[in-house]
C-alpha atoms as a PDB file:
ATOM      1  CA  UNK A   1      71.724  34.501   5.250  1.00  0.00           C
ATOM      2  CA  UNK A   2      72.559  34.669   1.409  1.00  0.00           C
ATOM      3  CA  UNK A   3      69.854  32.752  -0.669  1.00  0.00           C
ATOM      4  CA  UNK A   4      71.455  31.597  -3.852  1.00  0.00           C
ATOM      5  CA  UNK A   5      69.467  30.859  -7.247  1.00  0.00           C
ATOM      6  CA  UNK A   6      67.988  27.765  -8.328  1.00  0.00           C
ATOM      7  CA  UNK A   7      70.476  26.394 -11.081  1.00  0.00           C
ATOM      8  CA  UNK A   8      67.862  26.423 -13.400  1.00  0.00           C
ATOM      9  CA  UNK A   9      67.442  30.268 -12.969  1.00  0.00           C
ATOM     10  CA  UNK A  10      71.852  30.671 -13.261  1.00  0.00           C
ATOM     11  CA  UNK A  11      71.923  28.792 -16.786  1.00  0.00           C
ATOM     12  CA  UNK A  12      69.096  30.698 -17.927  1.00  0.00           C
ATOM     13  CA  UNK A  13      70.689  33.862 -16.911  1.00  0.00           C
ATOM     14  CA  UNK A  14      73.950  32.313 -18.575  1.00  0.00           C
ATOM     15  CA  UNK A  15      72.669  31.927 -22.059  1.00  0.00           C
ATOM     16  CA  UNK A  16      70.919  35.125 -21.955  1.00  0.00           C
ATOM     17  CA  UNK A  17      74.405  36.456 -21.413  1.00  0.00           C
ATOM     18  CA  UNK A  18      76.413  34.279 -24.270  1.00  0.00           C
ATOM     19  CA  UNK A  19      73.489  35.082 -26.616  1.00  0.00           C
ATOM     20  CA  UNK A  20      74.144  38.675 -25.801  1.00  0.00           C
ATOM     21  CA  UNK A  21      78.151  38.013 -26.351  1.00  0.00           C
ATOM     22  CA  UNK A  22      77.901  36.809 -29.417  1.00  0.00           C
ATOM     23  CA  UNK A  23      75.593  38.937 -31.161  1.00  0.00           C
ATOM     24  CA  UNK A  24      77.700  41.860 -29.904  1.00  0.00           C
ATOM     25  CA  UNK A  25      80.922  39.865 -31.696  1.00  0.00           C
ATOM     26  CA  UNK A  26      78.994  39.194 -34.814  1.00  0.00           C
ATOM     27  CA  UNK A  27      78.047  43.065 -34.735  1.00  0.00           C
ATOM     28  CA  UNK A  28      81.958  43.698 -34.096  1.00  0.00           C
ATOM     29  CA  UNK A  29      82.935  41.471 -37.001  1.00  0.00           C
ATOM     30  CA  UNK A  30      81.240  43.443 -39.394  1.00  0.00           C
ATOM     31  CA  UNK A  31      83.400  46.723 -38.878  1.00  0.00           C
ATOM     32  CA  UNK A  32      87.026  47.083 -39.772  1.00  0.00           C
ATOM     33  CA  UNK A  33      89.242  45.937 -37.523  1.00  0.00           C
ATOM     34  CA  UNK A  34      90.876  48.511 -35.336  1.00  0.00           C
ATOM     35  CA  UNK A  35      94.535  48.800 -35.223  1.00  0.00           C
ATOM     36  CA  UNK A  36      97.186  51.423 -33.930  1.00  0.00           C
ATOM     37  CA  UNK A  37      98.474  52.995 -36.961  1.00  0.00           C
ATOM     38  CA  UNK A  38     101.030  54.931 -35.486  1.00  0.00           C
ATOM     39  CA  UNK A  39     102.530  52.600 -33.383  1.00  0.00           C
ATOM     40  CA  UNK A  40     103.130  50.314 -36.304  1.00  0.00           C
ATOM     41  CA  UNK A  41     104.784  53.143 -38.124  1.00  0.00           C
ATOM     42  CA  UNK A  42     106.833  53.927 -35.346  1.00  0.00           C
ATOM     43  CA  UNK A  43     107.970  50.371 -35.475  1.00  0.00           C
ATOM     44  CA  UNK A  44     108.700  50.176 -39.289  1.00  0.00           C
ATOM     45  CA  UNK A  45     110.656  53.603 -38.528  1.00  0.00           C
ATOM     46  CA  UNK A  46     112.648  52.539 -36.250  1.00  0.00           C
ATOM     47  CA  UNK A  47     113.904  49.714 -38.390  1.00  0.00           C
ATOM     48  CA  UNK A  48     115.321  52.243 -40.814  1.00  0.00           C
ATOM     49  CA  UNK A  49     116.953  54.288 -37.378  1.00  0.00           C
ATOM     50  CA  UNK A  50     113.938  56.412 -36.796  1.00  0.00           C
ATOM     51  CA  UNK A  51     113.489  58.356 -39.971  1.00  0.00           C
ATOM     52  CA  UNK A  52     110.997  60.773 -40.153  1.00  0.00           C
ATOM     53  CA  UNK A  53     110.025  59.912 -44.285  1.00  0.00           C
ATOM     54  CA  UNK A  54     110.065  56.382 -43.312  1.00  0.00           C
ATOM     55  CA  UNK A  55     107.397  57.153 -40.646  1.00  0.00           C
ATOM     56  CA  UNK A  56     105.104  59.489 -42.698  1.00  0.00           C
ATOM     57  CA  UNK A  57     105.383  57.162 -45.823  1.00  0.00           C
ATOM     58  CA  UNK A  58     104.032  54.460 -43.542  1.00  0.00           C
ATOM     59  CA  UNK A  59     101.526  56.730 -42.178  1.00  0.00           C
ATOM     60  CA  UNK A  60     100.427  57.701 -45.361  1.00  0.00           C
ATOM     61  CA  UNK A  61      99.944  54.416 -46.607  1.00  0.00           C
ATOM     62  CA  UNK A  62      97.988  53.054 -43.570  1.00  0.00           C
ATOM     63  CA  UNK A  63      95.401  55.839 -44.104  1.00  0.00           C
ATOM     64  CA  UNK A  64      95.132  55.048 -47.953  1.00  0.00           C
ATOM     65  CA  UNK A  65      94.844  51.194 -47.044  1.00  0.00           C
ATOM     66  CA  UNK A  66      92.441  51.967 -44.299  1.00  0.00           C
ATOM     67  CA  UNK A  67      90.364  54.739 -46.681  1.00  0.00           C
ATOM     68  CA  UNK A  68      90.164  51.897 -49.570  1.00  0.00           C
ATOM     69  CA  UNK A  69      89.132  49.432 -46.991  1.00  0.00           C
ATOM     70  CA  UNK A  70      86.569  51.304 -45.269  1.00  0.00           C
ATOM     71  CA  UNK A  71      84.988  51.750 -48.355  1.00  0.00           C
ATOM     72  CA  UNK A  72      84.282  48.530 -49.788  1.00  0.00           C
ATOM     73  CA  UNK A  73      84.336  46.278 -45.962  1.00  0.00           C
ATOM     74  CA  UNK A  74      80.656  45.173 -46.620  1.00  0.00           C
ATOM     75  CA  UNK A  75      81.467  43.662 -49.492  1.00  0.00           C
ATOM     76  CA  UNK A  76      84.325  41.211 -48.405  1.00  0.00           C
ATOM     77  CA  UNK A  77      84.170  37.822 -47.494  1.00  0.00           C
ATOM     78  CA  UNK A  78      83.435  36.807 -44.426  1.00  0.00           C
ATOM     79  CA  UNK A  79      86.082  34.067 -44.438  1.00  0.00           C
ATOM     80  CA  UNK A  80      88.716  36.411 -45.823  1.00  0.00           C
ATOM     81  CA  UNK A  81      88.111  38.979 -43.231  1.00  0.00           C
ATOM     82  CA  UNK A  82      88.516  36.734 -40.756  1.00  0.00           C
ATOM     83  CA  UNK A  83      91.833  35.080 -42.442  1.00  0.00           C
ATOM     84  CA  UNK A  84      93.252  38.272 -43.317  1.00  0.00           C
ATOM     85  CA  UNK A  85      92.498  39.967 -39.937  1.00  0.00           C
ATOM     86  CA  UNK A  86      95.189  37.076 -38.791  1.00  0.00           C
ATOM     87  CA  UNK A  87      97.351  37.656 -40.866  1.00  0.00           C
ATOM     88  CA  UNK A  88      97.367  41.367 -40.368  1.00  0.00           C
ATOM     89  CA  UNK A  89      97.691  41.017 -36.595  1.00  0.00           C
ATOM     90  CA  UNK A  90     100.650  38.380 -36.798  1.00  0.00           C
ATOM     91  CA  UNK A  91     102.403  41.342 -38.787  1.00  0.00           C
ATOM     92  CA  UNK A  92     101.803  43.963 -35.949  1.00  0.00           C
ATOM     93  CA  UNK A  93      98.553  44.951 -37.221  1.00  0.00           C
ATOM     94  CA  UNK A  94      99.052  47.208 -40.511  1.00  0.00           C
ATOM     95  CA  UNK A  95      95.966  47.843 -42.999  1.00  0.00           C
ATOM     96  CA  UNK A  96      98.374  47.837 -45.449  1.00  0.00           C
ATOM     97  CA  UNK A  97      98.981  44.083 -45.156  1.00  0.00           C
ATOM     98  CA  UNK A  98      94.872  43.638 -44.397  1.00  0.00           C
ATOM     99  CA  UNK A  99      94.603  45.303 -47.603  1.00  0.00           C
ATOM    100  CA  UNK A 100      97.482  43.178 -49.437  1.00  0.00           C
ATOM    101  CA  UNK A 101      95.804  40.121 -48.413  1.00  0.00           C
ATOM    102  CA  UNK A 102      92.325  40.518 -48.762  1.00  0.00           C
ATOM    103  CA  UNK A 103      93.178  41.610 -52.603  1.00  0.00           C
ATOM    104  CA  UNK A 104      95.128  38.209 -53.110  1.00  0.00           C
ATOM    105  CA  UNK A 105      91.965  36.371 -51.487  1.00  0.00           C
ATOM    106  CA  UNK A 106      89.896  38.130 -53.946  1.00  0.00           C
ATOM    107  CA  UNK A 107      92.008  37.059 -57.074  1.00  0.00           C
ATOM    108  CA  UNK A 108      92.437  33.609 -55.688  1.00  0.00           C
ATOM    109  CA  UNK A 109      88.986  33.373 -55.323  1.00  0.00           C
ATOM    110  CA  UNK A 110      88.000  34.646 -58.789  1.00  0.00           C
ATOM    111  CA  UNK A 111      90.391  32.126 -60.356  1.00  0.00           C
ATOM    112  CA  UNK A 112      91.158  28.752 -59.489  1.00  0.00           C
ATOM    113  CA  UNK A 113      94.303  27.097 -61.269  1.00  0.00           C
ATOM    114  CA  UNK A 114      93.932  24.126 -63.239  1.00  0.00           C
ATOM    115  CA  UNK A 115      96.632  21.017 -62.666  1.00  0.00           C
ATOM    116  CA  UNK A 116      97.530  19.014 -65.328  1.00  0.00           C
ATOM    117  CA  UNK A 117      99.549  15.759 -65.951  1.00  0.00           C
END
């Protein structure tokens, strides 16, 4: 005969569970995002009918975008990491385009256009 658990014990035992969720996502959101360098590269490459340069150029760039990023991560925006990490992952996922965007969040931020009549 299976006994199950009061209700009261299940939602308790629920929340202790999404409490542990989302301090392990807030945790996650404070690292760079992982993506799959190579297999964007590959993609790019194979654009251009699988060149070799094409694919090492990429490469190269990724790990300089990635390098720069890594560096100074703390220090972004939580709303542009967030934005950007979109925008990055609608484009298969380059830290090149991360990168690219979080730079023009930056300068938007750090100037805001005036309009005139």
């Amino acid at each position: 005969m299976s006994r199950s658990l009061p209700l009261e014990t299940n939602m308790k035992w629920g929340l202790v569970f999404g409490a542990v969720l989302a301090f392990s996502g807030a945790a996650h959101a404070d690292s760079i995002p992982r993506y799959d360098p190579p297999g964007y590269c590959s993609k790019v490459s194979e654009v251009s009918g699988g060149s070799r340069t094409i694919y090492n150029g990429c490469l190269s760039m990724e790990q300089e975008a990635y390098n720069t990023l890594k560096s100074s991560w703390s220090q972004i925006a939580e709303s542009a990491k967030r934005y950007c990490d979109e925008v990055a992952r609608s484009s298969d996922s380059s830290y090149s385009i991360l990168k690219g965007c979080i730079d023009m969040e930056a300068k938007a931020s750090s100037s805001e256009p005036e309009f005139r009549y």
